[in-house]
N, C-alpha and C. Protein backbone atom coordinates (compact mmCIF):
# COMPACT_ATOMS: atom_id res chain seq x y z
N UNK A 1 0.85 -1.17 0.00
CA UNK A 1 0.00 0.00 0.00
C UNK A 1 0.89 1.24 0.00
N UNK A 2 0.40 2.10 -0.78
CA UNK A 2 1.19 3.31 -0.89
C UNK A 2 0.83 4.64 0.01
N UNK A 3 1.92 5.32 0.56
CA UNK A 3 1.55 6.62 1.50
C UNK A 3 1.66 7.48 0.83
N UNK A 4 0.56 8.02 1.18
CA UNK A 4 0.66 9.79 -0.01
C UNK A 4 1.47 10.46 0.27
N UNK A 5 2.14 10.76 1.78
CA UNK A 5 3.46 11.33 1.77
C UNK A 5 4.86 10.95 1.36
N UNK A 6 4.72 9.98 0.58
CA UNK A 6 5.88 9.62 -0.35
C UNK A 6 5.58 9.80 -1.65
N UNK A 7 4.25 10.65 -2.47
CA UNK A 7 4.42 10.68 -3.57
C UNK A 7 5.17 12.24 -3.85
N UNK A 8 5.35 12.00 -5.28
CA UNK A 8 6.47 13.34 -5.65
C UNK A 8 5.30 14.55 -6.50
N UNK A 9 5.94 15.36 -6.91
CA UNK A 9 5.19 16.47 -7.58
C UNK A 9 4.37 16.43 -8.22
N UNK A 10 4.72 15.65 -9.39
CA UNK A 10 3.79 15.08 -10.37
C UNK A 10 2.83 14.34 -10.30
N UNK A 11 2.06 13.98 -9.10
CA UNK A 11 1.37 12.82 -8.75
C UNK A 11 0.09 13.42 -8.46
N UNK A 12 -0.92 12.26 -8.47
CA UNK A 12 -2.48 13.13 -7.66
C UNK A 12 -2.85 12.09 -7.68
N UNK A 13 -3.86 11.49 -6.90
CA UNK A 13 -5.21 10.47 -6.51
C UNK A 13 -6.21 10.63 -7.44
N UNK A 14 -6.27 9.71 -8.00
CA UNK A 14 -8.23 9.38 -8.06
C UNK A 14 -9.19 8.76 -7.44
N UNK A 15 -9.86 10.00 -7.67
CA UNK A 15 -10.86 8.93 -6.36
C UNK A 15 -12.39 8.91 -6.80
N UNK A 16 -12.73 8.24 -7.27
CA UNK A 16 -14.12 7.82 -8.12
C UNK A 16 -15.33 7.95 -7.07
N UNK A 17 -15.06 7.69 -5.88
CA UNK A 17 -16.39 7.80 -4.92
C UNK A 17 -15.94 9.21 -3.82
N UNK A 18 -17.08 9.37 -3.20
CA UNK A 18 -16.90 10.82 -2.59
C UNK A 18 -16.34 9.90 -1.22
N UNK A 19 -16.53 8.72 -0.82
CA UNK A 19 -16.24 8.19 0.31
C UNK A 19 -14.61 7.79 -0.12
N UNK A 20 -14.03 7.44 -1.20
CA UNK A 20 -13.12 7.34 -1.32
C UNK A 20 -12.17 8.90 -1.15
N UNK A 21 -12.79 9.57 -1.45
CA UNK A 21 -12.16 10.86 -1.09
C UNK A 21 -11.88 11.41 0.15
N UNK A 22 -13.23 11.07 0.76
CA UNK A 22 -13.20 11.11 2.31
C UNK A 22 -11.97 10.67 3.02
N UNK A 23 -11.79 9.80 2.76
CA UNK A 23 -10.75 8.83 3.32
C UNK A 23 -9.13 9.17 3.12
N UNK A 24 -9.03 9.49 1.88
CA UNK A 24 -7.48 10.08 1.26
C UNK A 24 -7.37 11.65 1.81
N UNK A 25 -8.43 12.42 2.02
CA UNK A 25 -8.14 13.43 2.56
C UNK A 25 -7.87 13.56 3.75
N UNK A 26 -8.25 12.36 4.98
CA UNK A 26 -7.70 11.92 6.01
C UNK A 26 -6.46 12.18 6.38
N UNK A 27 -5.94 10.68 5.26
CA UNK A 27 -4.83 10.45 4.91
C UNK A 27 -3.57 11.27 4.51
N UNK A 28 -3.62 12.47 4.61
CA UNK A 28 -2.88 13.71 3.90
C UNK A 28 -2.66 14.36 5.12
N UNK A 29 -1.22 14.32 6.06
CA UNK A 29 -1.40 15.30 7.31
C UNK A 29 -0.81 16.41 6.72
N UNK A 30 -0.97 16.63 5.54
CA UNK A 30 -0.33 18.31 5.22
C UNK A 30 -1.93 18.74 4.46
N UNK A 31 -3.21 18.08 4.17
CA UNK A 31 -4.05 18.80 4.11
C UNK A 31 -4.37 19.75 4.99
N UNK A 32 -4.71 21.09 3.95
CA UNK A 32 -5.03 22.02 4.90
C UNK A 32 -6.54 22.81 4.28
N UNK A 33 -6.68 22.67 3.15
CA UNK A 33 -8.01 22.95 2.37
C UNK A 33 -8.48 22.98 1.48
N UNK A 34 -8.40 21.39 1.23
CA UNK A 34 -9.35 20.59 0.42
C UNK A 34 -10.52 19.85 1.45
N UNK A 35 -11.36 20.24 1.32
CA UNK A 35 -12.50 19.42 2.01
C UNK A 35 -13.57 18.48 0.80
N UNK A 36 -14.61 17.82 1.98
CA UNK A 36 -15.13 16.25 1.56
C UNK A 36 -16.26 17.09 0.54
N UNK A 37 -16.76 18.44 0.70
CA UNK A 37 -17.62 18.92 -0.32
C UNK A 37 -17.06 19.40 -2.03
N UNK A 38 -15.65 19.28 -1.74
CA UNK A 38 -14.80 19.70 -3.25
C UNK A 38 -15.08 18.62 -4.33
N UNK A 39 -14.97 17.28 -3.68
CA UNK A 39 -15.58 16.15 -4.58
C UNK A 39 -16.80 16.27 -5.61
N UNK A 40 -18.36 16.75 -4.88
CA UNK A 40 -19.13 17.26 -5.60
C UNK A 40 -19.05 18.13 -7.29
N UNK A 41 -17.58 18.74 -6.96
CA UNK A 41 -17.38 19.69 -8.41
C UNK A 41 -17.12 18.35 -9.62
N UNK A 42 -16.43 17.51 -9.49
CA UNK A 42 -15.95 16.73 -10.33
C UNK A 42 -16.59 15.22 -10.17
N UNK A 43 -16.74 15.04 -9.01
CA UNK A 43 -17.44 13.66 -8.97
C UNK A 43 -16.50 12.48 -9.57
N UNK A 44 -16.97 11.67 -10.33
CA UNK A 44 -15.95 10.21 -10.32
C UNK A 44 -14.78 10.66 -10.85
N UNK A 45 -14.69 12.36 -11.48
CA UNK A 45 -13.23 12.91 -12.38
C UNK A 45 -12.15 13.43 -11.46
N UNK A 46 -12.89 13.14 -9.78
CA UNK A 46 -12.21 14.22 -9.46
C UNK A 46 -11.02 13.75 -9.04
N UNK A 47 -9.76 14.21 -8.80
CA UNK A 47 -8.38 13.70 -8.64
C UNK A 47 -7.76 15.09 -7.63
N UNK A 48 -7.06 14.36 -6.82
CA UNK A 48 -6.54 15.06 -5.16
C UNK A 48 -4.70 15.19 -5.67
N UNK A 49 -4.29 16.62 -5.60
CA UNK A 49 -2.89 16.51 -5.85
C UNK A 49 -2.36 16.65 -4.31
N UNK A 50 -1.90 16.15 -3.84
CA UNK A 50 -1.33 16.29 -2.43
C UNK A 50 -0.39 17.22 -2.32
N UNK A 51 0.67 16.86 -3.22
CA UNK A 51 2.05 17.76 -3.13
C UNK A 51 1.39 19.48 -3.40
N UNK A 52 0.25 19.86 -3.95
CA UNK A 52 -0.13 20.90 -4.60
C UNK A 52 -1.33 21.31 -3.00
N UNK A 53 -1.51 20.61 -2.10
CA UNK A 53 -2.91 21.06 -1.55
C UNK A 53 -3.86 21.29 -2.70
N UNK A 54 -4.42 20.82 -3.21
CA UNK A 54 -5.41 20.95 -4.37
C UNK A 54 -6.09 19.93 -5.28
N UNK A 55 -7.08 20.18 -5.98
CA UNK A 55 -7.68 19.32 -6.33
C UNK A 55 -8.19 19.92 -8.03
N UNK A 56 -8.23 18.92 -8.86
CA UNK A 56 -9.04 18.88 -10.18
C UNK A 56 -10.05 17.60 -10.80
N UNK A 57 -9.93 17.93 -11.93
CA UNK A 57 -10.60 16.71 -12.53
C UNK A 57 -9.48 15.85 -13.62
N UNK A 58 -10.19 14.38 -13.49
CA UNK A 58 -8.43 13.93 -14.37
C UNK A 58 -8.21 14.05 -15.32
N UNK A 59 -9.31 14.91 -16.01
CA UNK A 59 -8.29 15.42 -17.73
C UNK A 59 -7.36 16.20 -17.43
N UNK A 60 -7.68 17.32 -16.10
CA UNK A 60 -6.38 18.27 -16.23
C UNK A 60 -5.23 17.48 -15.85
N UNK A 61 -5.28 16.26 -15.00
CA UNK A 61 -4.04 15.68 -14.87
C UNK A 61 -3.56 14.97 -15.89
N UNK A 62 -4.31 14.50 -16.71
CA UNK A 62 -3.60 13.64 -17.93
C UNK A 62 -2.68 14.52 -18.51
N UNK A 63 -3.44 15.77 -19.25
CA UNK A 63 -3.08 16.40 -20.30
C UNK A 63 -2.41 17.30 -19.80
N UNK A 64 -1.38 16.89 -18.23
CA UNK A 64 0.03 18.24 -18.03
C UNK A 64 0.76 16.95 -17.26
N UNK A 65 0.73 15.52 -17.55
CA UNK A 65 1.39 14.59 -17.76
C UNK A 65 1.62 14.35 -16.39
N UNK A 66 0.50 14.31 -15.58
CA UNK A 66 0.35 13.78 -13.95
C UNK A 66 0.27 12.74 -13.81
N UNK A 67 1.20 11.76 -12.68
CA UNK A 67 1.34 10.33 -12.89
C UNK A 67 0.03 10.14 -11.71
N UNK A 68 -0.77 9.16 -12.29
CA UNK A 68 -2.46 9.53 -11.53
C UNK A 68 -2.69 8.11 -10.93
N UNK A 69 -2.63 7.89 -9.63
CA UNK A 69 -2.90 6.81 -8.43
C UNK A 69 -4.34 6.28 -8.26
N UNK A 70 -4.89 5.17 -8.28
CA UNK A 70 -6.51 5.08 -7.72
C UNK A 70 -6.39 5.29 -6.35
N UNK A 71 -7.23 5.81 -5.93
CA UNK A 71 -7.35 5.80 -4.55
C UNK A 71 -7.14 4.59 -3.77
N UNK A 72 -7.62 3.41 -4.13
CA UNK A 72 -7.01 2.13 -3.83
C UNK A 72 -5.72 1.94 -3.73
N UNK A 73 -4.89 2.30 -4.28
CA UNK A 73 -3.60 2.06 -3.67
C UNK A 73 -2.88 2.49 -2.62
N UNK A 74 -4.10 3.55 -1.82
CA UNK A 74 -3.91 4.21 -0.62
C UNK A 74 -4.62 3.77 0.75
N UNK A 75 -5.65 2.78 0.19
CA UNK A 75 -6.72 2.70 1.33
C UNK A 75 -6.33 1.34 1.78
N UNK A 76 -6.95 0.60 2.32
CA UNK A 76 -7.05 -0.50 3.02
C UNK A 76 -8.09 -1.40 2.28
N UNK A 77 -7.74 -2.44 2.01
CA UNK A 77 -8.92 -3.02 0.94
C UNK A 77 -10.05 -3.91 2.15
N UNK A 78 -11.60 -3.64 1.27
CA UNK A 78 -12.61 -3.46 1.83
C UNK A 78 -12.82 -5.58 1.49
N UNK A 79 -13.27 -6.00 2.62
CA UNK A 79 -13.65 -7.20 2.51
C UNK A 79 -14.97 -7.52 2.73
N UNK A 80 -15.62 -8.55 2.57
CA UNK A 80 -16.94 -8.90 2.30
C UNK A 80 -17.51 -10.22 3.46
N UNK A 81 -18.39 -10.06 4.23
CA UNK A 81 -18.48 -11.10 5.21
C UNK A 81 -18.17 -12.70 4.49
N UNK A 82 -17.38 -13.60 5.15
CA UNK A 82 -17.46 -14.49 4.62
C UNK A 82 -16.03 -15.21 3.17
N UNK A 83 -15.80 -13.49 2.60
CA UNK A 83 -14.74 -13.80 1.62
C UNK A 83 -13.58 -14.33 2.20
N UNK A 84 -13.01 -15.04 1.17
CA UNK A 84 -11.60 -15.96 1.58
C UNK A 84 -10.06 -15.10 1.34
N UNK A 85 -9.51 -14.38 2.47
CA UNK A 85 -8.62 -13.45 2.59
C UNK A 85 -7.25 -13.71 2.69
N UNK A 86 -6.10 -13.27 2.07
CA UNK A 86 -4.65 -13.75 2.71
C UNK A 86 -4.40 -12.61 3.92
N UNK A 87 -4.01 -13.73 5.55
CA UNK A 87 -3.45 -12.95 6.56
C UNK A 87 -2.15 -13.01 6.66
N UNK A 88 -1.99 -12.19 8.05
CA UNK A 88 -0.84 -12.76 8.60
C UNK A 88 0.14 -11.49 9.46
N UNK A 89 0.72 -11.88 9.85
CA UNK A 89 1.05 -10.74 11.17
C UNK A 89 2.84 -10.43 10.38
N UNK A 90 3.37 -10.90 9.02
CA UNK A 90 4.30 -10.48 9.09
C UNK A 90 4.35 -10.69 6.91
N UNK A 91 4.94 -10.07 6.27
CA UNK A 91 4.60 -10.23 4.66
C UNK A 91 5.88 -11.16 4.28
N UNK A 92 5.87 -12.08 3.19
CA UNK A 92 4.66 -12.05 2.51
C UNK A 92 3.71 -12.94 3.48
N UNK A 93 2.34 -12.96 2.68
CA UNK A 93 1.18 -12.92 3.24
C UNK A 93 1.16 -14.57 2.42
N UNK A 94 0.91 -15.35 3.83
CA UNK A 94 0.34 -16.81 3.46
C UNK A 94 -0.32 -17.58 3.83
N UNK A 95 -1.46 -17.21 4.91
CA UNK A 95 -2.53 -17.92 5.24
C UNK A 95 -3.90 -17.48 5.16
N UNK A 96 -4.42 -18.81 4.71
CA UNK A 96 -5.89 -18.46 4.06
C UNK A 96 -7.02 -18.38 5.20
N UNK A 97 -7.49 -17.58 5.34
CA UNK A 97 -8.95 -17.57 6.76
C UNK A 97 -9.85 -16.97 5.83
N UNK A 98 -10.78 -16.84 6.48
CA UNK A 98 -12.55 -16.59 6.45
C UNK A 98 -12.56 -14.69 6.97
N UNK A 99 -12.85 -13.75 5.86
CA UNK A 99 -13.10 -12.35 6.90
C UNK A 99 -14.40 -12.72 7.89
N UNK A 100 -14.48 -12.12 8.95
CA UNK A 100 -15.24 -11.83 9.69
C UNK A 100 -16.19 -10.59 9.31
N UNK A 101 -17.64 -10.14 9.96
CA UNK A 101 -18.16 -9.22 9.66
C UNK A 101 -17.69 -7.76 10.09
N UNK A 102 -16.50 -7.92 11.18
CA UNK A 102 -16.46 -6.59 11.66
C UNK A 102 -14.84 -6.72 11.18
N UNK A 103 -14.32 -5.62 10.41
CA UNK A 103 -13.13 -4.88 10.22
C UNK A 103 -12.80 -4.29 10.98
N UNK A 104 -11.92 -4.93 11.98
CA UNK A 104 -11.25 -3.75 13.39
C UNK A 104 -10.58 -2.55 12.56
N UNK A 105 -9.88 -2.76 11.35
CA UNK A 105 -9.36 -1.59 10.72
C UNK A 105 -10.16 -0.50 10.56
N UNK A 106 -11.68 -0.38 10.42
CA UNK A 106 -12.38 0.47 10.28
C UNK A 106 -12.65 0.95 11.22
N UNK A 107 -12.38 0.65 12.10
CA UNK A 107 -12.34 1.30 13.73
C UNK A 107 -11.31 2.02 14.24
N UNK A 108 -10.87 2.59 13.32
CA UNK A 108 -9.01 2.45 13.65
C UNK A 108 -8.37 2.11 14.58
N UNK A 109 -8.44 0.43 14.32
CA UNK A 109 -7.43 -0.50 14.99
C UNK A 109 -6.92 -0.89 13.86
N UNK A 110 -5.51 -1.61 14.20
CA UNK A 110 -4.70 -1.79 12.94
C UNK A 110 -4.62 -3.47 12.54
N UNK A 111 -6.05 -3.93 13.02
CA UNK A 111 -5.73 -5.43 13.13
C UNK A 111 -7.33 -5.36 12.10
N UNK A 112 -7.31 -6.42 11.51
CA UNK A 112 -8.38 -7.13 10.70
C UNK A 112 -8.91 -8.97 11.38
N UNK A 113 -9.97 -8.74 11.79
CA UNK A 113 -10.15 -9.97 12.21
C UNK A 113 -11.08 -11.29 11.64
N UNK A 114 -10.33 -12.28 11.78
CA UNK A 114 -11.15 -13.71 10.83
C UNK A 114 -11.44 -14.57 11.96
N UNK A 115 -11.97 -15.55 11.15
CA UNK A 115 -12.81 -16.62 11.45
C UNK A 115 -12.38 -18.11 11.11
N UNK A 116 -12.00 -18.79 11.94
CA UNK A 116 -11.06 -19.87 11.70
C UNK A 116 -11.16 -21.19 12.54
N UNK A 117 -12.21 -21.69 11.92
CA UNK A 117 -12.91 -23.47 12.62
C UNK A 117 -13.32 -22.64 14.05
N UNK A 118 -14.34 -21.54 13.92
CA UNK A 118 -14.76 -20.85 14.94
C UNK A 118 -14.28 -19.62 16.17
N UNK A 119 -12.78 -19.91 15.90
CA UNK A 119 -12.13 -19.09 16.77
C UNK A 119 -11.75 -17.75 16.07
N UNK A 120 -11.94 -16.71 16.58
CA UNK A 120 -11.44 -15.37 16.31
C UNK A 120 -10.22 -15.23 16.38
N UNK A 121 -9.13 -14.65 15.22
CA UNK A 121 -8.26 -14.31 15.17
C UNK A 121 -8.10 -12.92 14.81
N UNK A 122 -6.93 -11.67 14.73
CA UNK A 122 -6.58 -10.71 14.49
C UNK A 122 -5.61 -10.61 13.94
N UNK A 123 -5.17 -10.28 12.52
CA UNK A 123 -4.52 -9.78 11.75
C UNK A 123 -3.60 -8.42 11.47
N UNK A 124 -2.48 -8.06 11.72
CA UNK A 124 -1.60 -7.27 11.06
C UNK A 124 -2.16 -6.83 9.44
N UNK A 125 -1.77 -7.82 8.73
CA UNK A 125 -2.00 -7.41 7.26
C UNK A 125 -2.97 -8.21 6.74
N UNK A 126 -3.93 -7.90 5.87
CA UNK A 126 -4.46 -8.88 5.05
C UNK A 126 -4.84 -8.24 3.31
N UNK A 127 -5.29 -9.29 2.62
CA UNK A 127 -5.05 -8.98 1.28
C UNK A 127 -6.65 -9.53 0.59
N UNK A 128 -6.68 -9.22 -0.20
CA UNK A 128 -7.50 -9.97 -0.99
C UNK A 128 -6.72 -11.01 -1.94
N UNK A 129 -7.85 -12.29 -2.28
CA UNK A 129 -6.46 -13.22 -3.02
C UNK A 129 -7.04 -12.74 -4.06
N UNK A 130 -5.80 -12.37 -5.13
CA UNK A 130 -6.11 -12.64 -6.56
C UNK A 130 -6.59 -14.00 -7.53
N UNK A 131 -7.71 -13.54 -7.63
CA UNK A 131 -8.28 -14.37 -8.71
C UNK A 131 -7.92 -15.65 -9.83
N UNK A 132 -7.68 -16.37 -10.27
CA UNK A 132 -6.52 -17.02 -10.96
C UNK A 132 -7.16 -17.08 -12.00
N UNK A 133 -6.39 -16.55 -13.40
CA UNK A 133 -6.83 -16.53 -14.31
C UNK A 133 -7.49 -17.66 -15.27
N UNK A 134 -8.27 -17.60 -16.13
CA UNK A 134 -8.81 -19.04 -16.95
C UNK A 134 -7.93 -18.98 -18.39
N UNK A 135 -7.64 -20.29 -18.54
CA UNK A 135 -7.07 -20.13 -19.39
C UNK A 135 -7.80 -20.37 -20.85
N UNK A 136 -7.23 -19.77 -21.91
CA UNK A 136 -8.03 -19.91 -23.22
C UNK A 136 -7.62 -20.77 -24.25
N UNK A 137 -8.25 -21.65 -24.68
CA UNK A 137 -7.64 -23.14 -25.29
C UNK A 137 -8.82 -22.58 -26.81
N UNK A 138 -7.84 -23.57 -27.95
CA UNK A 138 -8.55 -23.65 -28.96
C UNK A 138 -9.13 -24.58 -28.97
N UNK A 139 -10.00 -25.36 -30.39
CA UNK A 139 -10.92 -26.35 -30.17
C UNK A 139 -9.50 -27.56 -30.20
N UNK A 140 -8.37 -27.09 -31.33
CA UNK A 140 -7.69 -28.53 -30.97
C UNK A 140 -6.73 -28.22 -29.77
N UNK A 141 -6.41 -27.59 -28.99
CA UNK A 141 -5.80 -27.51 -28.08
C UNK A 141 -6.52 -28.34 -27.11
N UNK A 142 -8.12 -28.02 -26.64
CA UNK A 142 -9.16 -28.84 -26.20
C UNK A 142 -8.71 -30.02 -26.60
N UNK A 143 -9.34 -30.55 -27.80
CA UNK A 143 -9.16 -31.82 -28.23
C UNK A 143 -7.79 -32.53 -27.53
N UNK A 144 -6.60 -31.98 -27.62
CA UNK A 144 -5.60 -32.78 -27.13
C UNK A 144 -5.61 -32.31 -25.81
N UNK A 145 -6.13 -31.94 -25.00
CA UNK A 145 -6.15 -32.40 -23.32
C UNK A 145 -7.26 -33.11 -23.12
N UNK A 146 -8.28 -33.18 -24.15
CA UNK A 146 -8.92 -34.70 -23.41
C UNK A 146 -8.36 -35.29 -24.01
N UNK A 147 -7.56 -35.93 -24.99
CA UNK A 147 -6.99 -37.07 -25.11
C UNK A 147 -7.73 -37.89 -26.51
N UNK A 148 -9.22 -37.48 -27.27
CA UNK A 148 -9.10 -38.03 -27.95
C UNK A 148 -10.43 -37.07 -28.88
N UNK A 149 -10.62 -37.32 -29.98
CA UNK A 149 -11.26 -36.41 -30.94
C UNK A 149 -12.99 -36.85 -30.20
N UNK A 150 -13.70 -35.64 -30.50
CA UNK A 150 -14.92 -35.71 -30.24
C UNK A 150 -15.93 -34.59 -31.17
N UNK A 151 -17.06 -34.98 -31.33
CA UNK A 151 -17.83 -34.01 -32.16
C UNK A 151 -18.75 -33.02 -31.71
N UNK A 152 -18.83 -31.71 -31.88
CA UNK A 152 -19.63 -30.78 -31.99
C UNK A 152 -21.09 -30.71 -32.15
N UNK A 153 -21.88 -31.18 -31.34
CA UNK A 153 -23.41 -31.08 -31.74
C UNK A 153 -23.81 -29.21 -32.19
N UNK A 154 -24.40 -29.46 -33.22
CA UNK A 154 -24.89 -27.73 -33.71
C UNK A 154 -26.87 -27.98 -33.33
């Protein structure tokens, strides 16, 4: 996860939801006046320059060659009761648990807590697992992993 006080000049946030904005403006201890109603001007365009105290929409950052962040790479990723999460109290991240319904992180505590053959645990870091991609086969590529020719009903 990235800290906005390590980005450089050229940089700004996007932040597509006004709650995502909420949150990055938090996140900024050199904000001094950008507030959660500036979002309204631009809405899903709107983009947070930190290094600048200021805010636009992201055409003006494209088109003066602003290297432009989702707000996600700033926040804490949001889990879903029940989804299957990577924990773990130290990176990399390698055990699989159950999220729980309550995110101590949203409380600002710095722990995330699961669910594990019933017992509550608390987390340092956790992740979402990435997805694993499907792979794309032709019809004879098909054909030779089952092993032998077969026909097409139309």
């Amino acid at each position: 996860m990235k800290k906005i006080t390590d980005l450089s000049a050229l940089t700004c946030i996007h932040c597509e939801t006004q709650e995502q904005w909420n949150k990055i403006l938090t996140l900024d201890p050199f904000n001094t006046h950008v507030y959660s109603d500036n979002w309204l001007l631009y809405n899903r365009e709107s983009v947070y320059f930190p290094n600048k105290n200021n805010y636009c929409d992201i055409e003006y950052a494209q088109d003066n060659g602003y290297t432009i962040y989702p707000a996600s790479d700033f926040l804490d990723p949001e889990f879903e009761y029940g989804e299957k999460i990577l924990v773990g109290d130290e990176q990399p991240l390698t055990l699989e648990r159950t999220f729980l319904a309550v995110n101590l992180k949203s409380l600002d505590s710095p722990y995330v807590t699961t669910n594990d053959a019933g017992r509550i645990y608390a987390w340092k870091y956790a992740e979402k697992i990435a997805a694993k991609p499907i792979p794309e086969y032709t019809m004879e590529q098909l054909m030779d992993r089952v092993g032998h020719e077969f026909k097409i009903k139309k």
